[in-house]
C-alpha atoms as a PDB file:
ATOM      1  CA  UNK A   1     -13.336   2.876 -11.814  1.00  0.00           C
ATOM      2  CA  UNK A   2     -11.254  -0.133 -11.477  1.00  0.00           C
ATOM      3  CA  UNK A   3      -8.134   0.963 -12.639  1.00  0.00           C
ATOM      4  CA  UNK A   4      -8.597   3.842  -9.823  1.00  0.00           C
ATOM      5  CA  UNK A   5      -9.462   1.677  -7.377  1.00  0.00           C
ATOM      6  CA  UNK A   6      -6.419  -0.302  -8.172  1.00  0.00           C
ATOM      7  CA  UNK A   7      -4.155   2.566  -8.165  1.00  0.00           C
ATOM      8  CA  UNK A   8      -5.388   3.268  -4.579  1.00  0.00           C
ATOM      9  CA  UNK A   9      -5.023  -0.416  -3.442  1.00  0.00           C
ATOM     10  CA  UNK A  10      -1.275  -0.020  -4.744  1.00  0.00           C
ATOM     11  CA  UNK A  11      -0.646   3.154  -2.788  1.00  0.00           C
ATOM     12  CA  UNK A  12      -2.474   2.118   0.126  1.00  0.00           C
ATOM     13  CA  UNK A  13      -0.142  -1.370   0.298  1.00  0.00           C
ATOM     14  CA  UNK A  14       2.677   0.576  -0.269  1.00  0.00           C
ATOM     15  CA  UNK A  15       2.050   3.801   2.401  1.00  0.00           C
ATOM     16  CA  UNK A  16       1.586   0.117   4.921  1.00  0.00           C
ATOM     17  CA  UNK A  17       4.691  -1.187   3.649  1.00  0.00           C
ATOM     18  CA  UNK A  18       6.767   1.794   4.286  1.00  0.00           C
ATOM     19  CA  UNK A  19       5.426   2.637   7.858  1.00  0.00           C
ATOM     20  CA  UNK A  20       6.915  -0.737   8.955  1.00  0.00           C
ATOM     21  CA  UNK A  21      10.223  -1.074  10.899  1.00  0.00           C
ATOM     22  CA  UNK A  22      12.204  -2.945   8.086  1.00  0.00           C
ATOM     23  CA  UNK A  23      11.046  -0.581   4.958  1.00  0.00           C
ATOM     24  CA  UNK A  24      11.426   2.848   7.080  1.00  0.00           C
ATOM     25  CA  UNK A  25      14.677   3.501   6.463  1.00  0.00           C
ATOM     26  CA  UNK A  26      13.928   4.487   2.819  1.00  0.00           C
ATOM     27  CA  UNK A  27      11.727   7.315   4.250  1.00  0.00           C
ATOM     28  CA  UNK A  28      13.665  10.850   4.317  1.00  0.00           C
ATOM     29  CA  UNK A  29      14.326  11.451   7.826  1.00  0.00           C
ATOM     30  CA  UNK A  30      11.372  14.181   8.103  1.00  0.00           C
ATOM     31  CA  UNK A  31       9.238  11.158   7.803  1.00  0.00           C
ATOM     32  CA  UNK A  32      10.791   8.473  10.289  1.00  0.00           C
ATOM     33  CA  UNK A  33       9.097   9.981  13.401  1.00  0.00           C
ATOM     34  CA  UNK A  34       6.347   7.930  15.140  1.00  0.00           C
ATOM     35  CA  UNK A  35       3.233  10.568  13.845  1.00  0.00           C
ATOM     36  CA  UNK A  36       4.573  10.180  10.003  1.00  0.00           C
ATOM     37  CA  UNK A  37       4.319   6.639  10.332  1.00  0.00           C
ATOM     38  CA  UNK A  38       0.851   6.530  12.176  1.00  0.00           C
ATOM     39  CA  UNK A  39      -0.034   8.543   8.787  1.00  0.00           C
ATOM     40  CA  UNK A  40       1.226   6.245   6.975  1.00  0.00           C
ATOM     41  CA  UNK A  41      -0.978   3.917   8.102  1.00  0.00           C
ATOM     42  CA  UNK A  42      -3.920   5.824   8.593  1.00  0.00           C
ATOM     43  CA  UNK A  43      -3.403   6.284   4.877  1.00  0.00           C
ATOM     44  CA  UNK A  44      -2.754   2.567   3.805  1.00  0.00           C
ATOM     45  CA  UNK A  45      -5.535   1.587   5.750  1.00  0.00           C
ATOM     46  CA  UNK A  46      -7.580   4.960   3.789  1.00  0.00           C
ATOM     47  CA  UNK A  47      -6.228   3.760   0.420  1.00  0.00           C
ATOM     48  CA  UNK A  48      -7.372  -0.076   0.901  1.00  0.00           C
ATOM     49  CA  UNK A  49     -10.984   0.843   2.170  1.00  0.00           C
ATOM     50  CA  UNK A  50     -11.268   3.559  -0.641  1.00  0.00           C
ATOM     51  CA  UNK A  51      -9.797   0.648  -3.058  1.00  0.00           C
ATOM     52  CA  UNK A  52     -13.021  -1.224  -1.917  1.00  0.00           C
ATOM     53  CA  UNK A  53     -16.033   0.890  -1.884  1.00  0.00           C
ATOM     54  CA  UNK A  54     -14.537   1.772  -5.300  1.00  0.00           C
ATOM     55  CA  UNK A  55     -15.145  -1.523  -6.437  1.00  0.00           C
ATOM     56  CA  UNK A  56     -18.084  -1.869  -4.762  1.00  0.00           C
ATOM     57  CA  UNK A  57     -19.778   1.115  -5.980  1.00  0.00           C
ATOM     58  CA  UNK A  58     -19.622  -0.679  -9.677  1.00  0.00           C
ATOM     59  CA  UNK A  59     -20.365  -4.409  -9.222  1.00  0.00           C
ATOM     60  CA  UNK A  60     -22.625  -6.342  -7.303  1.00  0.00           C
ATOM     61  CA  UNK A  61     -21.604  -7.082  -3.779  1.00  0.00           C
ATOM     62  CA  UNK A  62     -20.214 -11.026  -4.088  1.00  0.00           C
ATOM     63  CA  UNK A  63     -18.619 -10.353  -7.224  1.00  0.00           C
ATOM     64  CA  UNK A  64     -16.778  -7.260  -6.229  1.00  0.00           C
ATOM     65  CA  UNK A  65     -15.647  -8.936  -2.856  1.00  0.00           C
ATOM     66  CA  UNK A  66     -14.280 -11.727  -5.577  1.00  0.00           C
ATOM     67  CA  UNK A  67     -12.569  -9.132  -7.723  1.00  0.00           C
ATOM     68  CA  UNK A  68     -10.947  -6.970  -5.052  1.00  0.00           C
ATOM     69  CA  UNK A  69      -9.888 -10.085  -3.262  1.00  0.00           C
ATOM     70  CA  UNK A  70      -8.413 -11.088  -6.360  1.00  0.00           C
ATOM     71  CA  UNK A  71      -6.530  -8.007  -7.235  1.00  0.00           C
ATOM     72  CA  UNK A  72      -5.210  -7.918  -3.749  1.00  0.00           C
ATOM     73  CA  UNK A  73      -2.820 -10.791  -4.347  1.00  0.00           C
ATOM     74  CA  UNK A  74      -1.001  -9.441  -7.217  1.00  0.00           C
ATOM     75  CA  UNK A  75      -0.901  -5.386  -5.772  1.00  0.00           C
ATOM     76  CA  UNK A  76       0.421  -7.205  -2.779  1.00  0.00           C
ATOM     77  CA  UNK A  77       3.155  -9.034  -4.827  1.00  0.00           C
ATOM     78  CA  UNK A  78       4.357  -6.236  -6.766  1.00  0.00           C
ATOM     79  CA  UNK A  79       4.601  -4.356  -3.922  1.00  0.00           C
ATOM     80  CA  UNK A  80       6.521  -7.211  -1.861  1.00  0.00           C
ATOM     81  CA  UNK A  81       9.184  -6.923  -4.643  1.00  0.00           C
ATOM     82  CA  UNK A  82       9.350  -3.533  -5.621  1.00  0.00           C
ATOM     83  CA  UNK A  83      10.157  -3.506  -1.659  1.00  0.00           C
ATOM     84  CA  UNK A  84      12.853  -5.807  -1.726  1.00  0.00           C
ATOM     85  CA  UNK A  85      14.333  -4.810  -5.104  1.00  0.00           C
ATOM     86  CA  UNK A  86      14.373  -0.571  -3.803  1.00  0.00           C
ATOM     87  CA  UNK A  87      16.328  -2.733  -0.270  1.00  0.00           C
ATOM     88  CA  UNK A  88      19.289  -4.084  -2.783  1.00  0.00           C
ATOM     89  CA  UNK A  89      19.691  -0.690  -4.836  1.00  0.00           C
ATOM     90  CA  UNK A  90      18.851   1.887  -2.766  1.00  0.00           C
ATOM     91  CA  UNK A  91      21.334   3.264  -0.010  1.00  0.00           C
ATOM     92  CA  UNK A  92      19.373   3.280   3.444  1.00  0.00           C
ATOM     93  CA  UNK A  93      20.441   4.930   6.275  1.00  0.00           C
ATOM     94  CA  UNK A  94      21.929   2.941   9.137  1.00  0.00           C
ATOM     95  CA  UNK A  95      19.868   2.490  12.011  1.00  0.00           C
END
């Protein structure tokens, strides 16, 4: 149960990452509209709260506040760069 509820912090962080302004113009340009990236974040936002009551549905309330908390800085990180590296390689459209 942690490994899924890691899995949905990851794809919650990185559905938020993508409907911001700077990381957009990866998105195929069915997806660049205002309501696709209101999804987006209804779906980051989805995928972090699942993330949680995931966790918390195994351990004890303090400790899994600990434990997500703590896996939140490194989903967070490898999302940060797999951001930044996919903004070097990748060919984004001009906006």
């Amino acid at each position: 149960m942690l490994v899924l509820s890691a899995l949905c912090m990851l794809l919650g962080l990185a559905a938020l990452a993508l409907a911001m302004d700077r990381h957009a113009m990866h998105l195929p340009l069915a997806w660049s509209g205002r309501r696709a990236r209101r999804g987006l974040q209804v779906l980051g936002a989805t995928g972090l709260l699942a993330s949680l009551v995931g966790i918390l549905a195994v351990m004890d309330s303090g400790l899994a506040w600990i434990t997500w908390l703590g896996l939140l800085v490194p989903a967070t990180l490898c999302i940060a760069v797999g951001m930044s590296w996919a903004g070097r390689g990748g060919k984004g459209r001009g906006r």
